[in-house]
Protein backbone atom coordinates (compact mmCIF):
# COMPACT_ATOMS: atom_id res chain seq x y z
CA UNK A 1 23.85 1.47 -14.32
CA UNK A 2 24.07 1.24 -10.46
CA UNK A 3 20.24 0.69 -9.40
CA UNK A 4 17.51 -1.53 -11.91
CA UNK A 5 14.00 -1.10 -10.88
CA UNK A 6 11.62 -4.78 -11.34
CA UNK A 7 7.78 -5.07 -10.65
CA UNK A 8 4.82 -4.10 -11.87
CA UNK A 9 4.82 -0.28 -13.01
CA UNK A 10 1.08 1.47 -13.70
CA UNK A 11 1.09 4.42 -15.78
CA UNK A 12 -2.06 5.97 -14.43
CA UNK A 13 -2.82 7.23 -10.85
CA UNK A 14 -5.17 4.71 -9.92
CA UNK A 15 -3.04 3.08 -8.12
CA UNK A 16 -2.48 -0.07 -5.46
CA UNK A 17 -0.28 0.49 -2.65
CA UNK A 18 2.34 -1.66 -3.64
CA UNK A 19 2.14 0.31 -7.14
CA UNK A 20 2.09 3.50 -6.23
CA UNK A 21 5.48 2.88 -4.06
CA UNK A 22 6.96 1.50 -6.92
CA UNK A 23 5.86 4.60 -8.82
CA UNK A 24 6.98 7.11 -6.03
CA UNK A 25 10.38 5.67 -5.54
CA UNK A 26 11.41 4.99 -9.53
CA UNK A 27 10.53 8.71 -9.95
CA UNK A 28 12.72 10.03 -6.73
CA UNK A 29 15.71 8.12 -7.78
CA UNK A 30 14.83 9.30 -11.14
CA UNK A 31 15.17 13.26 -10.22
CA UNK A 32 18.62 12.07 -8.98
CA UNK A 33 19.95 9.49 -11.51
CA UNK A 34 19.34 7.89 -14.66
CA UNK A 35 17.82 4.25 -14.37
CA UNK A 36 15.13 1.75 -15.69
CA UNK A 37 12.34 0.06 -14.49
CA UNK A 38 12.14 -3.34 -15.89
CA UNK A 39 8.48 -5.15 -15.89
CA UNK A 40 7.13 -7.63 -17.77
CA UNK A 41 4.41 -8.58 -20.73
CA UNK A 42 1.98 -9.62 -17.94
CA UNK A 43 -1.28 -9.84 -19.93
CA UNK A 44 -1.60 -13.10 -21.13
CA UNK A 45 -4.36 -12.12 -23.43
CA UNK A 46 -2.46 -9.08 -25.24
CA UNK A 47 1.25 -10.91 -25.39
CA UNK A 48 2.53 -13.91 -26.88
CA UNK A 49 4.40 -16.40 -25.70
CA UNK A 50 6.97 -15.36 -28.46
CA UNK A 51 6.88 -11.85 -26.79
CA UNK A 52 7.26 -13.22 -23.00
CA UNK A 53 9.98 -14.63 -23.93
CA UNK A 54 12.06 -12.79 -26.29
CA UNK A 55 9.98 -9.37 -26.18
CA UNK A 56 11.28 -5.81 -25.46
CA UNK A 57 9.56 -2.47 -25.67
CA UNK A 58 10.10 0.99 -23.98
CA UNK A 59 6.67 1.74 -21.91
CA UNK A 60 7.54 5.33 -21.23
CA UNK A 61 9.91 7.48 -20.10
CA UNK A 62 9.93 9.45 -16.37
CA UNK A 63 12.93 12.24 -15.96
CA UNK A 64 15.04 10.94 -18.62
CA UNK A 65 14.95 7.37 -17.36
CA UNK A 66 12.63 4.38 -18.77
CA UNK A 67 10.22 1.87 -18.24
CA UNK A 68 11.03 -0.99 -20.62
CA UNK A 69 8.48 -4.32 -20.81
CA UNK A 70 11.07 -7.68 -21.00
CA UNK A 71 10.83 -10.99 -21.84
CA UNK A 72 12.35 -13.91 -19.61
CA UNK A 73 15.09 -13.89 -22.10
CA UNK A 74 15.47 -10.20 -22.68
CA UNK A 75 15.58 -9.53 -19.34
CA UNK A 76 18.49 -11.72 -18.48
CA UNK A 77 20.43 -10.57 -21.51
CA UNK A 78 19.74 -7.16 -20.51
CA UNK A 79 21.01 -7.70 -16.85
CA UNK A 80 24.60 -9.09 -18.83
CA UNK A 81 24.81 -5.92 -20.94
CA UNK A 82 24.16 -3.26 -18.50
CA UNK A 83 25.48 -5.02 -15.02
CA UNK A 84 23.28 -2.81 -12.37
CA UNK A 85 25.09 -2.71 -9.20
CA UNK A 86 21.71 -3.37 -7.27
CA UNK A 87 18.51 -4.49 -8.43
CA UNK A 88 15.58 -3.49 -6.51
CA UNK A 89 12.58 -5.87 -6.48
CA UNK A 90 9.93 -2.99 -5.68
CA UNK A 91 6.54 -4.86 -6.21
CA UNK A 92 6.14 -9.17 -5.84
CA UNK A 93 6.09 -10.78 -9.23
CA UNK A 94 7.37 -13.75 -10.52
CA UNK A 95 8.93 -13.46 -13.16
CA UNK A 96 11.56 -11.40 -11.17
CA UNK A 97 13.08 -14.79 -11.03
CA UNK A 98 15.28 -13.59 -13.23
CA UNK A 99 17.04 -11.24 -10.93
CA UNK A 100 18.12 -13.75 -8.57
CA UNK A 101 19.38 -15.70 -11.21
CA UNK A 102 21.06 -13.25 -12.82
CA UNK A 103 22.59 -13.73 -9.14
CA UNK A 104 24.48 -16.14 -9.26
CA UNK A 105 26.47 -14.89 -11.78
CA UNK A 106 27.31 -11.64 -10.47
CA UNK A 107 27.98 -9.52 -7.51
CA UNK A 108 24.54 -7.63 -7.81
CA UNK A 109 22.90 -6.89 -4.83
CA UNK A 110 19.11 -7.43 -4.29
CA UNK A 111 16.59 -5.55 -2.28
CA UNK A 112 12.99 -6.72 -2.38
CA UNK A 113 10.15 -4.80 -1.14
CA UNK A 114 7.81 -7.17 1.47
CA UNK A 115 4.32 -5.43 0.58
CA UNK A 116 2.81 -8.66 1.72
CA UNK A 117 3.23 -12.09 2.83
CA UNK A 118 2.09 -13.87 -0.85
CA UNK A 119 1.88 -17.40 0.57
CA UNK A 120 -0.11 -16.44 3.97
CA UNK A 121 -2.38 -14.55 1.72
CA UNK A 122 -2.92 -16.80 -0.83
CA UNK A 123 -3.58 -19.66 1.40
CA UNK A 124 -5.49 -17.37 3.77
CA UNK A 125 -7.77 -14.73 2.58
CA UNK A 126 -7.85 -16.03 -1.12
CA UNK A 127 -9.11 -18.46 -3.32
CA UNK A 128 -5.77 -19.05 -5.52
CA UNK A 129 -5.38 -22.22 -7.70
CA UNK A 130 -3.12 -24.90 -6.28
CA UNK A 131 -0.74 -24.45 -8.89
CA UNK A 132 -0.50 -20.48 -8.83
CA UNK A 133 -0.26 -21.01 -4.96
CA UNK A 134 2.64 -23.03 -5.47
CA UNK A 135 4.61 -20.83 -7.66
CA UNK A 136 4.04 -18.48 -5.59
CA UNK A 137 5.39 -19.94 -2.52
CA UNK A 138 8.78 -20.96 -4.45
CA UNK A 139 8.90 -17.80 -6.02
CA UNK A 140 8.11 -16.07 -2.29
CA UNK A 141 11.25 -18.23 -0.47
CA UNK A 142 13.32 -17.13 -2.90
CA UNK A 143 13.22 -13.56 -2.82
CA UNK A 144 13.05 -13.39 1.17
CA UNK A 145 16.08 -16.23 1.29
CA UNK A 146 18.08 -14.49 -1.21
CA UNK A 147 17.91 -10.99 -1.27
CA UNK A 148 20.81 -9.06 0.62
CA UNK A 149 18.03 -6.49 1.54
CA UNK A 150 14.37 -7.28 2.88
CA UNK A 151 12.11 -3.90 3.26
CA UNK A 152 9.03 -4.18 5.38
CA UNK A 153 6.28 -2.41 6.40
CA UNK A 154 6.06 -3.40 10.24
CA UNK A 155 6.65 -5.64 12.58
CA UNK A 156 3.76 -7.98 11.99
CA UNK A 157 4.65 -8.53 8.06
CA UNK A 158 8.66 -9.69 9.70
CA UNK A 159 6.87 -12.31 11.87
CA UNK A 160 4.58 -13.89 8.56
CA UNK A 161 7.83 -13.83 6.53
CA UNK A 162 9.25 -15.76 9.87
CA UNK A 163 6.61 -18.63 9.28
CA UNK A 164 8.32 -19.30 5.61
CA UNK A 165 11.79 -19.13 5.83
CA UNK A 166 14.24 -17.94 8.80
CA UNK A 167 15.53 -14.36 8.22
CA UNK A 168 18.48 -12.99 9.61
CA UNK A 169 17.95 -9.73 11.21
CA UNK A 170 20.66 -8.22 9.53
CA UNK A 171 18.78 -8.33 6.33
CA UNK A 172 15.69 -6.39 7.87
CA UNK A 173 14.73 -2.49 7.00
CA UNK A 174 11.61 -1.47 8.30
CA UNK A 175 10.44 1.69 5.54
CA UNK A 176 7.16 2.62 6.10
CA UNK A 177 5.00 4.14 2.66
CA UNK A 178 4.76 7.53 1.94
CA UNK A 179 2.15 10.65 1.22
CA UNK A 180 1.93 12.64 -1.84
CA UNK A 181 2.14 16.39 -0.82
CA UNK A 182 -1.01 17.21 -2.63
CA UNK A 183 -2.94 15.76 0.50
CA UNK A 184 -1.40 17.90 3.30
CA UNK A 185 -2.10 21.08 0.74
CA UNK A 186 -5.55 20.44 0.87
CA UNK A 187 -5.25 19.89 4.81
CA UNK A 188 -4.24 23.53 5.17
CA UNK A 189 -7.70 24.79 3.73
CA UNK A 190 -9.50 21.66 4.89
CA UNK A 191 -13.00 22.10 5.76
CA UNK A 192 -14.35 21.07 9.56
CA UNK A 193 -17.32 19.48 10.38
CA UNK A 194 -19.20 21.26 13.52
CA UNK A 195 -22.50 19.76 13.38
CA UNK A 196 -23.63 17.48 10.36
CA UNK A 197 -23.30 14.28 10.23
CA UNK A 198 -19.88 12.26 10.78
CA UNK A 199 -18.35 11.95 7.36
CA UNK A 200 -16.57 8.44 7.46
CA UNK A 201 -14.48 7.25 4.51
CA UNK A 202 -13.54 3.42 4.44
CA UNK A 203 -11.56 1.91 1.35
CA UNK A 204 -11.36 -1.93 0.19
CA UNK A 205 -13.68 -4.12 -1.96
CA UNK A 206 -15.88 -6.38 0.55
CA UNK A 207 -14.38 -9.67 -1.05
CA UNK A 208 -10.97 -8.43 0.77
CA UNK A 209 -12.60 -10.43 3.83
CA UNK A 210 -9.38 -8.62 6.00
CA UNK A 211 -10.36 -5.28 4.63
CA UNK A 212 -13.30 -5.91 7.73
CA UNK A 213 -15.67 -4.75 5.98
CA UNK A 214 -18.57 -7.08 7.28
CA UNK A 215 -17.03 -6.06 10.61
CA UNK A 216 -17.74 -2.53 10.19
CA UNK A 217 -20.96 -2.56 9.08
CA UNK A 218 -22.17 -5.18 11.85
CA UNK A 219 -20.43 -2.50 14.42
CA UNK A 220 -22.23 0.24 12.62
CA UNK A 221 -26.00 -1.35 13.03
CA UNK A 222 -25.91 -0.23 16.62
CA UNK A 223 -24.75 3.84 15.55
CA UNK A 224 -27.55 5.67 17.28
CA UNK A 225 -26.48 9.33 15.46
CA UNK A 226 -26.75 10.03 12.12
CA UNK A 227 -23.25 9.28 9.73
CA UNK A 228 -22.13 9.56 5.93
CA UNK A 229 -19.96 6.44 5.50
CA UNK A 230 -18.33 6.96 1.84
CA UNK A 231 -17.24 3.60 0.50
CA UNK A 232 -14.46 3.24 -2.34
CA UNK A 233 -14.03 0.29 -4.21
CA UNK A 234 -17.03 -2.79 -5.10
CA UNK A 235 -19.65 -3.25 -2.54
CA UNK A 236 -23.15 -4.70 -2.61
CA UNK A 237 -24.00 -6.10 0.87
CA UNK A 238 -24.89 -2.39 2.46
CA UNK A 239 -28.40 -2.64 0.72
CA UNK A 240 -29.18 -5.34 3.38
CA UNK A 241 -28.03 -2.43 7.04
CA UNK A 242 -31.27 -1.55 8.26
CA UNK A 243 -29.88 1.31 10.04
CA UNK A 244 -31.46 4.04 8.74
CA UNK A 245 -28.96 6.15 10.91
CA UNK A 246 -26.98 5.60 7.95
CA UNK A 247 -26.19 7.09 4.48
CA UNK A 248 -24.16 5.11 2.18
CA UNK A 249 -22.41 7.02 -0.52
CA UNK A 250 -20.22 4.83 -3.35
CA UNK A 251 -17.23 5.48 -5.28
CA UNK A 252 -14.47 3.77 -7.39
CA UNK A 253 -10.65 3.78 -6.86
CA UNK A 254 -9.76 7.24 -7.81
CA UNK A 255 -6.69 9.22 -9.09
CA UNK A 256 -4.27 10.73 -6.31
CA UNK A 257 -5.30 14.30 -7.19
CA UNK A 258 -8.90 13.72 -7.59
CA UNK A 259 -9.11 11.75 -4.24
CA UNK A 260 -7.05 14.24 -2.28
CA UNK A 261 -9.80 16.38 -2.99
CA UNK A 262 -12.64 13.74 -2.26
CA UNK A 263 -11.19 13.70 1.30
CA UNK A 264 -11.43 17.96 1.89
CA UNK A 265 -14.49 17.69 3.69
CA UNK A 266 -14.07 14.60 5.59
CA UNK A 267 -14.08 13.80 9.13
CA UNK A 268 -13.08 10.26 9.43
CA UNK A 269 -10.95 7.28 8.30
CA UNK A 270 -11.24 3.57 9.70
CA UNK A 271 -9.28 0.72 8.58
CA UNK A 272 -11.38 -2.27 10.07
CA UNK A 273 -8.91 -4.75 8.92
CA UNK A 274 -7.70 -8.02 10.36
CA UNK A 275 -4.67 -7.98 8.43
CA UNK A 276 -3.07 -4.93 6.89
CA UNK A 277 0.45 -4.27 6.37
CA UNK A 278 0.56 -0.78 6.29
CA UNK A 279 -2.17 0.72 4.55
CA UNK A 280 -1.06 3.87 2.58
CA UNK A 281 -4.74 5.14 2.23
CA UNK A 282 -5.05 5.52 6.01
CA UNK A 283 -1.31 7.53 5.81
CA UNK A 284 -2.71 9.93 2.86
CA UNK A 285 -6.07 10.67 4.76
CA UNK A 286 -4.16 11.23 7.69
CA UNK A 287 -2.14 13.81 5.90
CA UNK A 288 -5.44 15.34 4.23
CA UNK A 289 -6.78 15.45 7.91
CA UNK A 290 -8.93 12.97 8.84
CA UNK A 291 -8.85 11.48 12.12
CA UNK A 292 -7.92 7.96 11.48
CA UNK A 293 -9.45 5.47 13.17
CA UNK A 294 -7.94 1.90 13.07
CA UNK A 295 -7.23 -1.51 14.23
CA UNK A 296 -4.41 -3.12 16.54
CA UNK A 297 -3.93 -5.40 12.68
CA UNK A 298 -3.35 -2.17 10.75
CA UNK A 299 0.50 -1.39 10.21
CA UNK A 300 -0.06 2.35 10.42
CA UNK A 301 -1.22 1.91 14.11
CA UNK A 302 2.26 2.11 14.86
CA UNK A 303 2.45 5.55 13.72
CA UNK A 304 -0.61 6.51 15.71
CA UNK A 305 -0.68 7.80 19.61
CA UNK A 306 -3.76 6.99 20.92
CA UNK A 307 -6.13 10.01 21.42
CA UNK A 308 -3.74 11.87 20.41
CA UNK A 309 -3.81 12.12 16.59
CA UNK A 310 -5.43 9.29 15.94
CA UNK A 311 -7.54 6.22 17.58
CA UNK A 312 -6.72 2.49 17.83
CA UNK A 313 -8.60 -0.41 18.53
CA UNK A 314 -9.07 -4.15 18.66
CA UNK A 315 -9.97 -6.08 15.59
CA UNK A 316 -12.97 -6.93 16.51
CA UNK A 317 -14.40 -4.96 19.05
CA UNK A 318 -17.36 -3.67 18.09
CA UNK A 319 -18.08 -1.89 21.18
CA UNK A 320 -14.21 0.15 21.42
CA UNK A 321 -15.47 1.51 17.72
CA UNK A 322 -18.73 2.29 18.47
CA UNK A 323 -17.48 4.50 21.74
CA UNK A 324 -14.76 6.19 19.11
CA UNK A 325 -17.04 7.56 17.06
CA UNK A 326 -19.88 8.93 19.49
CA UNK A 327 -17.13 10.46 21.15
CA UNK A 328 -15.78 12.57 18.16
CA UNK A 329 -19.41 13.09 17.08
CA UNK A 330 -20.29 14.77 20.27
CA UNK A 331 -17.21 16.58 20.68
CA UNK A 332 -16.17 18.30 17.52
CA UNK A 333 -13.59 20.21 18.63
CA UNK A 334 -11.90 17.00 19.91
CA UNK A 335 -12.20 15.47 16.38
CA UNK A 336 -10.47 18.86 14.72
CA UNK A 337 -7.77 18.94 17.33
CA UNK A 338 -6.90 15.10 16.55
CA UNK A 339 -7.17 16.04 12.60
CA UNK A 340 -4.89 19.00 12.99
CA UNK A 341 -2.38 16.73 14.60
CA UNK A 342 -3.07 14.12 12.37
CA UNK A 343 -1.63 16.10 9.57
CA UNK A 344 1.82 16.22 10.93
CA UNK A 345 2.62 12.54 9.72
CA UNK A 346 3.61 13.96 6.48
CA UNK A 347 6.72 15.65 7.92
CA UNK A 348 7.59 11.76 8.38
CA UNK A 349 6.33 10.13 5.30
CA UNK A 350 6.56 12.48 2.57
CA UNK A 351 8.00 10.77 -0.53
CA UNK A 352 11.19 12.59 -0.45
CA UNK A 353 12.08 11.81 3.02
CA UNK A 354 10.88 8.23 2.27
CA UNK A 355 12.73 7.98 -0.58
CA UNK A 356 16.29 8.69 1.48
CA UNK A 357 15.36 5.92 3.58
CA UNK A 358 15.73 3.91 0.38
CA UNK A 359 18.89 5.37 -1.14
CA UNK A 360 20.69 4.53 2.16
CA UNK A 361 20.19 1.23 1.27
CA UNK A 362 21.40 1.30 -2.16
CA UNK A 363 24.84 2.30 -1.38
């Protein structure tokens, strides 16, 4: 076996970020080469101890290769048997422990995917338990100090992981996420807005504090135009906006192909975060053609040229968002020009082309 697979694999298509890379890249490498992604019996609820141990069971099976749910034990003795020439660490999770254990007693090596910085998180934007806090800041030196191969998502993630442990450059890939073709399909068909109201999608439960969604909606109590702001995920504190300027519409997390189409006949995407690696849903509406409309914070702004098929702006600055979006409402041919450009980031982040990025650094 020359590449193992170890995180967190979801079988459906509602789907995290850090899930649905995991998900993209097992089944490129999969059209290529047989492998095996190796998780674990995470539900404490559903799985004995016996079985997080000692357990082993096939999940499913993508192109001839399989998902397989280990033990600690199993998945050490499994590591002895079959002797992968690299391991790839594709989502955080603890008990890949294993694989830089299995280490030290081989010549594997070990590339980790940096979706986030756990510790700065956990310490930061959530209320984690002392003791899951500190597991996870062992477990988080470890993989960054040990792995041969570090991949993150921009520049801002490198200088968090630079707060925890020092990192030699050498070990540093920058590979952004990837697009799922269905959503530049739909661009080419998309439906334009010319005169109703602004349709403006934003994505993240409000407990994510850095999502910014109390941000967004203070910014949005001085819209004097009429909008459609489509919210996906759990929110409650809209019923208290008193701008009746504004129409709140609310969805759950949906499937890839089912939100693809959600996004056919919408205008605009903003990522109000203070903190955001990347942001894969800002990538696939930008790909679907909606003008995205983000912060300075969000790791996609790199990707962005300002005016130009996109718009950036200050965490923050309620005013620099406010003067976005009365500019794209009252010019609407401005806002399709920047959506027709915005489409062209899927010639650079579809997941084959993504996917290559990765193989390079297999070899």
């Amino acid at each position: 076996m020359k590449v193992l697979f170890a995180g967190r694999y979801n079988n459906t298509e509602v789907l995290s970020g850090p899930e649905k890379v995991a998900k993209r890249i097992f089944r490129e490498y999969s059209l290529r080469d047989k492998t095996v992604f190796a998780e674990y019996f995470f539900d404490g609820n559903r799985f004995s101890y016996l079985k997080k141990l000692f357990g082993s069971k096939l999940v499913t099976t993508v192109n001839n290769s399989e998902v397989q749910r280990f033990g600690v034990f199993s998945l050490f003795f499994f590591l002895f048997k079959y002797k992968p020439t690299v391991i790839h660490v594709i989502t955080y999770e603890r008990f890949a422990l294993v694989c830089y254990l299995y280490k030290f007693f081989s010549n594997v090596k070990v590339v980790y995917n940096v979706h986030g910085i756990v510790s700065y998180e956990n310490n930061v934007l959530k209320n984690t338990g002392l003791i899951y806090s500190l597991k996870d800041k062992i477990c988080e030196k470890i993989f960054l100090k040990y792995s041969d191969k570090l991949i993150f998502l921009s520049d801002n993630s490198v200088k968090h992981a630079g707060r925890i442990c020092r990192i030699g450059t050498s070990k540093i890939s920058l590979i952004p996420n990837g697009t799922d073709e269905i959503f530049y399909k739909n661009s080419l068909d998309k439906v334009y807005n010319k005169s109703n109201p602004l349709k403006i999608v934003f994505a993240g439960d409000e407990s994510r504090t850095e999502k910014g969604f109390d941000f967004l909606i203070d910014s949005l109590e001085k819209i004097e135009f009429h909008i459609e702001l489509f919210l996906i995920g759990s929110f409650s504190k809209f019923k208290d906006v008193k701008n009746v300027n504004i129409k709140f519409n609310i969805t759950d997390r949906m499937e890839t192909d089912k939100f693809a189409g959600f996004l056919r006949d919408k205008d605009i995407f903003v990522s109000a975060s203070s903190y955001e690696q990347f942001s894969i849903t800002a990538a696939e509406a930008m790909t679907a053609g909606l003008v995205p409309v983000v912060t300075e914070e969000t790791g996609m702004s790199s990707y962005i040229k300002n005016q130009i098929n996109g718009f950036i702006f200050g965490y923050g600055n309620k005013e620099a968002l406010i003067e976005i979006l009365e500019l794209l409402n009252s010019d609407r041919n401005l806002m399709q020009t920047v959506s027709l450009r915005s489409t062209e980031i899927f010639k650079e982040l579809s997941w084959p082309d993504i996917f290559l990025k990765y193989k390079n650094l297999y070899e």
